[in-house]
Protein backbone atom coordinates (compact mmCIF):
# COMPACT_ATOMS: atom_id res chain seq x y z
CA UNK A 1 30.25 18.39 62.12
CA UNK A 2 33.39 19.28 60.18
CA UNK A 3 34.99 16.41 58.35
CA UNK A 4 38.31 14.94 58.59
CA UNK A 5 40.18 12.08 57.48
CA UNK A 6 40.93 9.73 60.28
CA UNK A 7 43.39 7.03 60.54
CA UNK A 8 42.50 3.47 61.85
CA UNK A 9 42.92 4.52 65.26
CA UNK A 10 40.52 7.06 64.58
CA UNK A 11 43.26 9.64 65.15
CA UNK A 12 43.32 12.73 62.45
CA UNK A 13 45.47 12.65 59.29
CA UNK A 14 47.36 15.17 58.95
CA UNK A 15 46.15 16.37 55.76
CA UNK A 16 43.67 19.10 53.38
CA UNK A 17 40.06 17.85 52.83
CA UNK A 18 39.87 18.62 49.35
CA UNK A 19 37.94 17.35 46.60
CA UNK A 20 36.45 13.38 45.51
CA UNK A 21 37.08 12.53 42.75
CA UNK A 22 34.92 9.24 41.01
CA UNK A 23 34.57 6.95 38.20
CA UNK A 24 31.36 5.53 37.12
CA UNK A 25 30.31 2.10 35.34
CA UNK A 26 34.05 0.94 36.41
CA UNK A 27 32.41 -2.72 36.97
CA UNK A 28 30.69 -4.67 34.21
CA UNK A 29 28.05 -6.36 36.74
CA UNK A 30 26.90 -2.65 37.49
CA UNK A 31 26.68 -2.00 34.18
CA UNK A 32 24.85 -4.75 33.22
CA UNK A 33 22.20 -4.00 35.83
CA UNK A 34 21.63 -0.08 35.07
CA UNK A 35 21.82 -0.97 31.06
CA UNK A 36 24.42 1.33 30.59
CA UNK A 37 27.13 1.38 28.06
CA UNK A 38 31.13 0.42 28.51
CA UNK A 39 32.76 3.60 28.42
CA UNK A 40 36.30 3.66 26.40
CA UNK A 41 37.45 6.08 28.42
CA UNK A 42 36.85 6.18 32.27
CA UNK A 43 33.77 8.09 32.71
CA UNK A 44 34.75 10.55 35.74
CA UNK A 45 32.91 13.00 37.73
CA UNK A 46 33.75 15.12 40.78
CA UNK A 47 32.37 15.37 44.59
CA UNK A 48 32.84 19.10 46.33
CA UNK A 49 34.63 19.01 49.79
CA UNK A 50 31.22 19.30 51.33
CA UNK A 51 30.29 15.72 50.28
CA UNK A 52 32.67 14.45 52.51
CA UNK A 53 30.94 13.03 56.18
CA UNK A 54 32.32 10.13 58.02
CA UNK A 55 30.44 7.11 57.44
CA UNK A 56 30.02 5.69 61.02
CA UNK A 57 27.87 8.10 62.17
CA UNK A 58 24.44 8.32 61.19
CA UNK A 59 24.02 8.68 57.37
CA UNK A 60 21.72 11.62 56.55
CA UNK A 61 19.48 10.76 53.25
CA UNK A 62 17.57 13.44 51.18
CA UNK A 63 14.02 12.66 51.92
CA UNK A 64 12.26 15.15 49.29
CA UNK A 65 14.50 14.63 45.49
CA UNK A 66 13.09 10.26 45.22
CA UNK A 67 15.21 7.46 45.91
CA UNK A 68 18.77 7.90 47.29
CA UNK A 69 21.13 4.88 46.42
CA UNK A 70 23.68 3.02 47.92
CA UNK A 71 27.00 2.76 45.96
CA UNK A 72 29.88 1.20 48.00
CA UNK A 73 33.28 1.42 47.03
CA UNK A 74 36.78 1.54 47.81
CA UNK A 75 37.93 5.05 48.50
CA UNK A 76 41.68 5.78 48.27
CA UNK A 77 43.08 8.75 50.35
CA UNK A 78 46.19 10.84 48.45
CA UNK A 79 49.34 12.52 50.29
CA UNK A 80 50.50 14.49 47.30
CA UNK A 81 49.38 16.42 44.02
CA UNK A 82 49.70 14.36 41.03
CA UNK A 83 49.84 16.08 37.55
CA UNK A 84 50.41 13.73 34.32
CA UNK A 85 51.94 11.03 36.66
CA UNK A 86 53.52 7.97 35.62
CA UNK A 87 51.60 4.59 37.61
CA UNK A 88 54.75 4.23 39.81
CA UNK A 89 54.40 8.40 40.30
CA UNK A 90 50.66 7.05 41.25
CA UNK A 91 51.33 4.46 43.72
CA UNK A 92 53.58 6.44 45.71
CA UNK A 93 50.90 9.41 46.44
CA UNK A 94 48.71 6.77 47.87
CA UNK A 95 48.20 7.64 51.61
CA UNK A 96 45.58 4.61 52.70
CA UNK A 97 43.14 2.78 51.49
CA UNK A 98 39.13 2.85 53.08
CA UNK A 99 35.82 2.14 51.93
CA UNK A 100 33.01 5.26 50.95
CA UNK A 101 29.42 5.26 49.52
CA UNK A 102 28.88 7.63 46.43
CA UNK A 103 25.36 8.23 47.41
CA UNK A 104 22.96 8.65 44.41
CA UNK A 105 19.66 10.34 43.50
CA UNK A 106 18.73 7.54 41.06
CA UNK A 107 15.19 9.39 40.16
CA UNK A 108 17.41 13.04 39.77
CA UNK A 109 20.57 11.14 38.14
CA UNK A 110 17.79 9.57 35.06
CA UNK A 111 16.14 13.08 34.56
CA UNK A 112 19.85 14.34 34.28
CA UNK A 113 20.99 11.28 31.63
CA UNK A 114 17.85 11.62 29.47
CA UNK A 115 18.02 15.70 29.01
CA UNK A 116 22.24 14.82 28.04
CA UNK A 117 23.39 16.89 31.66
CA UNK A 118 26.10 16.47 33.99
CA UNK A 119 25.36 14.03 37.45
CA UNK A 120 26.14 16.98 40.05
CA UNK A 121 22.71 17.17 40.95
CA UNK A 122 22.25 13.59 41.84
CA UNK A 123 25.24 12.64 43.15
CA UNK A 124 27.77 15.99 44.44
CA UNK A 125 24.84 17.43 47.02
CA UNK A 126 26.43 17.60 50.66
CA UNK A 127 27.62 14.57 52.36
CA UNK A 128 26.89 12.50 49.09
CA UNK A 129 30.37 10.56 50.38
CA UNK A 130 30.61 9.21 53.48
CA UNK A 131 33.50 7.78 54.04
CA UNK A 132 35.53 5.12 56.54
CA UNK A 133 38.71 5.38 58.06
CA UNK A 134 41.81 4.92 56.11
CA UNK A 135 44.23 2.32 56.43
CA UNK A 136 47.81 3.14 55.92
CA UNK A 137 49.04 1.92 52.19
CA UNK A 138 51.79 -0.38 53.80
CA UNK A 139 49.08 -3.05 55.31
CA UNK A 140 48.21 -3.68 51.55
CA UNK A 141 49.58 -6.38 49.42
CA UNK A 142 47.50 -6.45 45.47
CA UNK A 143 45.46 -3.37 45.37
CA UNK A 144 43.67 -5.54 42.60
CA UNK A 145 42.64 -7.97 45.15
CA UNK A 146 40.70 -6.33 47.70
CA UNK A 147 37.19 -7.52 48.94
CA UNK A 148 34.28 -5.99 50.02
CA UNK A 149 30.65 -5.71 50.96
CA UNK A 150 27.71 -3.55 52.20
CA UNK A 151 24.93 -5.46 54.37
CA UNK A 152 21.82 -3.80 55.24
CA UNK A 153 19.87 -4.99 57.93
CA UNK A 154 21.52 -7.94 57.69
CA UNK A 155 21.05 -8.87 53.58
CA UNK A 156 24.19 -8.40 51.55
CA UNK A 157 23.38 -5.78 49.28
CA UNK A 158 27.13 -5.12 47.43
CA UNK A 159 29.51 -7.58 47.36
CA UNK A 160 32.65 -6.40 45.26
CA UNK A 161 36.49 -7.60 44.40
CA UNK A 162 38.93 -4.71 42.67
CA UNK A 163 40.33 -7.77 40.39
CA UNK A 164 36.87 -6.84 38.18
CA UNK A 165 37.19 -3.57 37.91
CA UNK A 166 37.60 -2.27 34.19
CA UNK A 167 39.99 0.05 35.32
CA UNK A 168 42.21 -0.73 37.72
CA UNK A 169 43.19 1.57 41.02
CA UNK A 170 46.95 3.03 39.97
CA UNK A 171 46.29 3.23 36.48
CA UNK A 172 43.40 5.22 36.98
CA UNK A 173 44.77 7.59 39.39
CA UNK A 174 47.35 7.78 37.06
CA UNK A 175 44.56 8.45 33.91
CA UNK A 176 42.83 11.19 36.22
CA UNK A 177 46.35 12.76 36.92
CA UNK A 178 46.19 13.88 33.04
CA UNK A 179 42.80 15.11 33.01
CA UNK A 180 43.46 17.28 36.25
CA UNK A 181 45.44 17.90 38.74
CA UNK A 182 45.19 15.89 41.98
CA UNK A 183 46.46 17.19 45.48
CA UNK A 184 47.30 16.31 48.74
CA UNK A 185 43.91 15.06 50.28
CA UNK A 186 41.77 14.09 47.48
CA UNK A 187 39.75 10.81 47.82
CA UNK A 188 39.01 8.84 44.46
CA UNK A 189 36.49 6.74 44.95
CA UNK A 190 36.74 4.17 42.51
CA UNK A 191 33.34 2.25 41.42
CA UNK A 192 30.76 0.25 42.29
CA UNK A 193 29.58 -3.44 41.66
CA UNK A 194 26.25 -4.39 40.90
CA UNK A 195 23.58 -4.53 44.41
CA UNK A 196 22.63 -0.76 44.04
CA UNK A 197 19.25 0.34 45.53
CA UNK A 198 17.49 2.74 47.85
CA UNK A 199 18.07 3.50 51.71
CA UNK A 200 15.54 4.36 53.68
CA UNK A 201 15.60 5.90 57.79
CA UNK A 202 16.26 3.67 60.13
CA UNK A 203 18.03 0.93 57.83
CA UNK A 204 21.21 -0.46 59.35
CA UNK A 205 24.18 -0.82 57.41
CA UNK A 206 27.51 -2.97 57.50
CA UNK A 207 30.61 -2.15 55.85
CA UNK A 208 33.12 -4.57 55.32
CA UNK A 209 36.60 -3.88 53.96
CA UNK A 210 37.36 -7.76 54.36
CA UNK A 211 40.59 -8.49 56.24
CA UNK A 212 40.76 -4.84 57.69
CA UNK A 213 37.61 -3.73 58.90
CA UNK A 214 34.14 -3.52 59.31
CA UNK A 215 31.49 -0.61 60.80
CA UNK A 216 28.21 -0.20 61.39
CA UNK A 217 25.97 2.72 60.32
CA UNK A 218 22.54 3.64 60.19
CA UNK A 219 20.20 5.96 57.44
CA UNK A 220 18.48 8.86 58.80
CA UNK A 221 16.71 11.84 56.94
CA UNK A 222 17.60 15.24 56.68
């Protein structure tokens, strides 16, 4: 099935499907649990168009590459290219504001880390980012004070808060704006708390953008 943003009506946006583009170890409490080092810099990495599925319907796993992880996070949904932009500049291309999984080959992503290679193979295969809908940027107040949490059959896995991320939502747009252009479409996905671990078929999931909305989901192989 083709992807497409959709609204919170579940109507289509009126925009490209373009690229995803991520940040990694962007919490401390993940950090802390995959031993990993503080990065100075934002550590990014990029998601091909094909990654993108929408999360509420069935979420198709790998089932031959080891352990696929769960990695919720906020997802933010852009309405214009950004190229060196100021944070205002930032804040201004923001379209909405939804919820995605960077799904993760944990087993593939440690082969990549110890031989020094890039994360595509673990992490940019097709429909590695499901995503929610998007709600429009004007029902937000702080963008550093959003809430939310994955549940899978019915144990909170993630629970996460943007006030502890390292780097915060417009500045980092902002930060990825000088590294490379961003256009009309792109998602960022922008990190993931601690609670990472693998899905398996037939788990049900609950995503929870707290005040906004919340979906169910379930794991299936491919």
């Amino acid at each position: 099935m083709t992807y497409q943003h959709i609204d919170d009506h579940g109507k289509p946006i009126a925009l490209p499907v373009n690229k995803v583009v991520c940040i990694g170890r962007n919490y401390l409490d993940h950090i802390n649990e995959m031993n990993s080092t503080i990065s100075e810099a934002p550590l990014l990495f990029m998601k091909p168009k094909a990654a993108m599925c929408n999360i509420a319907n069935d979420i198709a796993i790998p089932t031959t590459l080891g352990p696929c992880h769960n990695e919720l996070e906020v997802s933010v949904l852009l309405k214009k290219g950004l190229k060196n932009a100021s944070e205002q500049e930032a804040a201004e291309a923001i379209w909405g504001i939804g919820l995605g999984l960077d799904l993760t080959l944990r087993e593939v992503q440690g082969a990549l880390k110890k031989d020094g290679q890039p994360w595509e193979r673990a992490k940019s295969f097709d429909n590695s980012a499901p995503l929610s809908q998007f709600i429009p940027i004007d029902a937000f107040g702080d963008l550093d004070d959003l809430k939310f949490t994955l549940t899978i059959n019915n144990e909170v896995r993630q629970s996460g808060h943007t006030a502890l991320m390292l780097h915060k939502i417009i500045p980092l747009i902002a930060h990825m704006s000088t590294i490379f252009t961003l256009d009309a479409g792109d998602v960022v996905l922008t990190g993931t708390p601690k609670g990472v671990g693998p899905l398996f078929e037939g788990d049900i999931l609950s995503i929870s953008l707290h005040d906004y909305f919340t979906l169910e989901t379930k794991v299936t192989g491919e």
